[in-house]
Protein backbone atom coordinates (compact mmCIF):
# COMPACT_ATOMS: atom_id res chain seq x y z
CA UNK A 1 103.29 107.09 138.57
CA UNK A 2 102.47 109.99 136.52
CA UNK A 3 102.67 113.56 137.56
CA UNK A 4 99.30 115.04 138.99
CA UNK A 5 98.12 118.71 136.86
CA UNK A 6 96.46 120.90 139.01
CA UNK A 7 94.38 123.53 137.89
CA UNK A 8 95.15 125.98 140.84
CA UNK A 9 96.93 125.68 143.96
CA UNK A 10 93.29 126.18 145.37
CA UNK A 11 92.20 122.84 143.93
CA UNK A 12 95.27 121.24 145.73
CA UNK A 13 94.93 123.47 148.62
CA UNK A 14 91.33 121.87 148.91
CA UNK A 15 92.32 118.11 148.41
CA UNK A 16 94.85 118.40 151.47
CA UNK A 17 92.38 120.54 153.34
CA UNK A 18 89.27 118.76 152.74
CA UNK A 19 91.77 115.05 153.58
CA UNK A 20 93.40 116.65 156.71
CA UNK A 21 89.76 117.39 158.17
CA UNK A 22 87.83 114.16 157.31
CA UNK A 23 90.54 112.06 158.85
CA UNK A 24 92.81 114.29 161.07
CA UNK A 25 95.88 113.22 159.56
CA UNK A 26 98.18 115.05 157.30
CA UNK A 27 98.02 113.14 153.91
CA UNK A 28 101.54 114.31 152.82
CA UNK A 29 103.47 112.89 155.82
CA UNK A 30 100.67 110.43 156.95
CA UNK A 31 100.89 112.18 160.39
CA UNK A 32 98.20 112.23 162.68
CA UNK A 33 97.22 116.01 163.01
CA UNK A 34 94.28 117.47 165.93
CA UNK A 35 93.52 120.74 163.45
CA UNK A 36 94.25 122.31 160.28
CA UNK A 37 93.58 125.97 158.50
CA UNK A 38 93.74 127.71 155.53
CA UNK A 39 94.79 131.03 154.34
CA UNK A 40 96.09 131.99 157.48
CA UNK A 41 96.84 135.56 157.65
CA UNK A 42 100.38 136.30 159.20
CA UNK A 43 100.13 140.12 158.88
CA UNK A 44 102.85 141.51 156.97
CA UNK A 45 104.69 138.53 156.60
CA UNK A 46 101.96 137.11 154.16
CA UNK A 47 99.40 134.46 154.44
CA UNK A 48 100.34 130.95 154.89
CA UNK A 49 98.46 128.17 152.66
CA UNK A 50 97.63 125.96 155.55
CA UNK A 51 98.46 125.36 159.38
CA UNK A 52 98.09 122.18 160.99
CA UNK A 53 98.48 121.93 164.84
CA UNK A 54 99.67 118.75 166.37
CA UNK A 55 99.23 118.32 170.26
CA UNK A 56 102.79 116.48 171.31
CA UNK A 57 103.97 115.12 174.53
CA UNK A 58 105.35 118.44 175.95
CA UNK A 59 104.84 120.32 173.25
CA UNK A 60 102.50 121.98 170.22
CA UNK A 61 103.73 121.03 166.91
CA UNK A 62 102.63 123.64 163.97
CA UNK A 63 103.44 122.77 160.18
CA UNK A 64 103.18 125.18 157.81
CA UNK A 65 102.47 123.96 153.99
CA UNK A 66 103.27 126.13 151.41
CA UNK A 67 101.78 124.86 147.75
CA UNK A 68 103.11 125.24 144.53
CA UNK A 69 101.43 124.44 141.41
CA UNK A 70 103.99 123.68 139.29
CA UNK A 71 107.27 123.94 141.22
CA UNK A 72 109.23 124.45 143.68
CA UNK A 73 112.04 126.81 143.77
CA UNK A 74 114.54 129.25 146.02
CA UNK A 75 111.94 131.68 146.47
CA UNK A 76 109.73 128.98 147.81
CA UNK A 77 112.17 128.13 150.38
CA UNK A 78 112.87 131.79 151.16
CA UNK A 79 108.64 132.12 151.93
CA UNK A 80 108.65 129.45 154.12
CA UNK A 81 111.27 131.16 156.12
CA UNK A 82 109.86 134.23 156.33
CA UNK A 83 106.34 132.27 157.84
CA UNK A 84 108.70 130.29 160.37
CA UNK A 85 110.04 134.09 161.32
CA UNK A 86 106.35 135.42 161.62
CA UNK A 87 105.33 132.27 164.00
CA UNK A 88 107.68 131.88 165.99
CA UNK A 89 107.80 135.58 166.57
CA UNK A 90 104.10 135.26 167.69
CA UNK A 91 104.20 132.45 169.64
CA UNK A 92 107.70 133.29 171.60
CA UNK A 93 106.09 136.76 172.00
CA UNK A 94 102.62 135.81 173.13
CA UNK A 95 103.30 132.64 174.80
CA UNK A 96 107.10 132.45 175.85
CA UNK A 97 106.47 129.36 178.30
CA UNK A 98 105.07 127.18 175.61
CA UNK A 99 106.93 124.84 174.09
CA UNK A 100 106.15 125.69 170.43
CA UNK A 101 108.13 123.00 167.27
CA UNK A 102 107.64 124.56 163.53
CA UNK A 103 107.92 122.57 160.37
CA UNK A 104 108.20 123.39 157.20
CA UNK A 105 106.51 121.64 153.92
CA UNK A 106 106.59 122.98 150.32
CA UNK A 107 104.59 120.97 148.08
CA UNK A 108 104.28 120.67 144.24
CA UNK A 109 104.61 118.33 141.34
CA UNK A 110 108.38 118.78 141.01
CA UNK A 111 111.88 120.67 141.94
CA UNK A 112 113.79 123.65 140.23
CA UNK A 113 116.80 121.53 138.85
CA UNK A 114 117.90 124.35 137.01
CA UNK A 115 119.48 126.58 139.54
CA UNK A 116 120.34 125.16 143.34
CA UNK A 117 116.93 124.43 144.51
CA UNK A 118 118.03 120.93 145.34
CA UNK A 119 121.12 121.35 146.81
CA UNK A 120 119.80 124.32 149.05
CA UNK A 121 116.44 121.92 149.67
CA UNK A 122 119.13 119.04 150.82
CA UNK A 123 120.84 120.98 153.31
CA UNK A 124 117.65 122.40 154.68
CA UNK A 125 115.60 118.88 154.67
CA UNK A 126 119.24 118.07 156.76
CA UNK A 127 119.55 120.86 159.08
CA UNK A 128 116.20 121.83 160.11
CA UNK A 129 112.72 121.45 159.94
CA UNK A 130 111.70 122.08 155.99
CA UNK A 131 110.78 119.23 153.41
CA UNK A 132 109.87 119.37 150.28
CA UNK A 133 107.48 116.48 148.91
CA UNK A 134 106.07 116.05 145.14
CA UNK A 135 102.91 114.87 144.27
CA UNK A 136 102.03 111.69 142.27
CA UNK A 137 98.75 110.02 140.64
CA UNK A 138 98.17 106.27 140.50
CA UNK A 139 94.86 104.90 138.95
CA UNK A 140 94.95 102.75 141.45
CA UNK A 141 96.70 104.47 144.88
CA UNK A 142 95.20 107.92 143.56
CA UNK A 143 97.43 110.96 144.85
CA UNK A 144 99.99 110.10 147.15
CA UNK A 145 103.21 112.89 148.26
CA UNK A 146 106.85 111.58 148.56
CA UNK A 147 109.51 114.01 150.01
CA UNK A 148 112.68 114.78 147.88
CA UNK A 149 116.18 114.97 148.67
CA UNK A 150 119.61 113.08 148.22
CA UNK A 151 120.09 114.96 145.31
CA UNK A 152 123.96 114.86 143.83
CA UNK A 153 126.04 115.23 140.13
CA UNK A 154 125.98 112.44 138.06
CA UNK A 155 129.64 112.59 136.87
CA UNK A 156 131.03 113.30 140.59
CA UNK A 157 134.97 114.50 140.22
CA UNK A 158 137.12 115.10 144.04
CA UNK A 159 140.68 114.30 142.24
CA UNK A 160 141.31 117.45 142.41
CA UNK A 161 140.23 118.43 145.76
CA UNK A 162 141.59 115.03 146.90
CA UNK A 163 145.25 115.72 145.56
CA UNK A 164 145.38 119.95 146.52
CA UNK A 165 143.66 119.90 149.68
CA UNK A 166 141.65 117.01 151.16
CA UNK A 167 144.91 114.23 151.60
CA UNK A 168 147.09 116.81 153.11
CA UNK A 169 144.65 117.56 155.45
CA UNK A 170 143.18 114.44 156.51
CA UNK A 171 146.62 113.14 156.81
CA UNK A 172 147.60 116.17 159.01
CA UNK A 173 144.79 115.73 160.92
CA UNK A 174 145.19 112.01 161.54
CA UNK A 175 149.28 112.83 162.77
CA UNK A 176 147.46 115.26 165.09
CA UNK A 177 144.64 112.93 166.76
CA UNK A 178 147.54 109.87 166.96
CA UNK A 179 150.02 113.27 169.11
CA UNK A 180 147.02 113.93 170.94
CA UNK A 181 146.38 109.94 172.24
CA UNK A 182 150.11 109.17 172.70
CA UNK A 183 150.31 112.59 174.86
CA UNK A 184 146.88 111.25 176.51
CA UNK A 185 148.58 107.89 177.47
CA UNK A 186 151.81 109.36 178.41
CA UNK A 187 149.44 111.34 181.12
CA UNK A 188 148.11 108.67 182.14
CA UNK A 189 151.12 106.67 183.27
CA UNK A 190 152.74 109.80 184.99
CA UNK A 191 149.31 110.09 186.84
CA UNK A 192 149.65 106.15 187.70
CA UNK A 193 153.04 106.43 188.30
CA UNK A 194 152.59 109.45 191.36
CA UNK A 195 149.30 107.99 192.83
CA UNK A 196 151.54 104.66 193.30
CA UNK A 197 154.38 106.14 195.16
CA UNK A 198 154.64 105.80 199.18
CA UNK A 199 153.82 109.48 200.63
CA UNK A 200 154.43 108.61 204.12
CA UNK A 201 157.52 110.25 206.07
């Protein structure tokens, strides 16, 4: 695989457009997708690269796709939130008894691994709706998008954590969940013990 060079964000903007509406799929997930736009204008919280709208069981699915040319960063994540903010404002405003689902997707040929990009993209990919995907180029596969996340330190160290903090407390804890069962089953044999006792006089 070898990284793809865009020119502009336009000329990727128009690969993913021009894909999305031949086929009606998104061709960074490989979703199925019923409509896609461009430049949407969110008023003053910007203009969004593309929408795609997904009719769901139950519920309208919108992505929004945010594209990078050469990387994805902090403030990347931070403009994706402030679109989620603008649509969900709209469509909880205008339509408060539709079911409405927002993703998130930044796109670009790599990651800010210089600052915490990849830790905050980790948590995010993990505790909400946002991915982040690269591009690639094979001669013969062409383009293809692969999310990114599972990011961690090579030389991982938790002695010192382990030995100040974590033992103690996972040992506490552990006394505390084996107090809590034993006063559990202790409960439970009083309660057996006074539902098997003769109440008649």
């Amino acid at each position: 695989m070898a990284k793809v060079i865009w020119d502009s964000e336009k000329e990727l903007e128009d690969y993913i457009f021009n894909s999305a509406t031949n086929n009606l799929y998104n061709p960074i997930t490989g979703e199925g997708i019923d409509s896609i736009y461009r430049q949407v204008d969110l008023g003053s919280y910007g203009i969004a690269d593309l929408l795609t709208f997904s009719y769901e069981p139950g519920y309208l699915e919108v992505t929004v796709i945010e594209l990078k040319k050469e990387i994805i960063d902090i403030k990347t994540m931070a403009q994706l939130s402030r679109y989620h903010k603008a649509l969900r404002k709209y469509f909880d405003g205008n339509y408060p008894t539709k079911p409405v689902s927002i993703r998130l997707i930044a796109v670009s040929t790599q990651i800010n691994q210089g600052d915490d990009s990849v830790w905050l993209n980790d948590y995010l990919s993990d505790h909400s709706d946002f991915s982040a995907f690269l591009c690639d180029f094979d001669l013969n596969d062409g383009v293809s998008f692969s999310q990114t996340k599972g990011w961690y330190k090579k030389n991982e160290e938790f002695t010192k954590l382990h030995d100040s903090v974590g033992k103690l407390e996972i040992d506490s804890f552990s006394k505390y969940c084996e107090a809590a069962v034993e006063a559990k089953n202790k409960l439970s044999e009083l309660s057996g013990d006074s539902s098997g006792k003769n109440t008649d006089s």
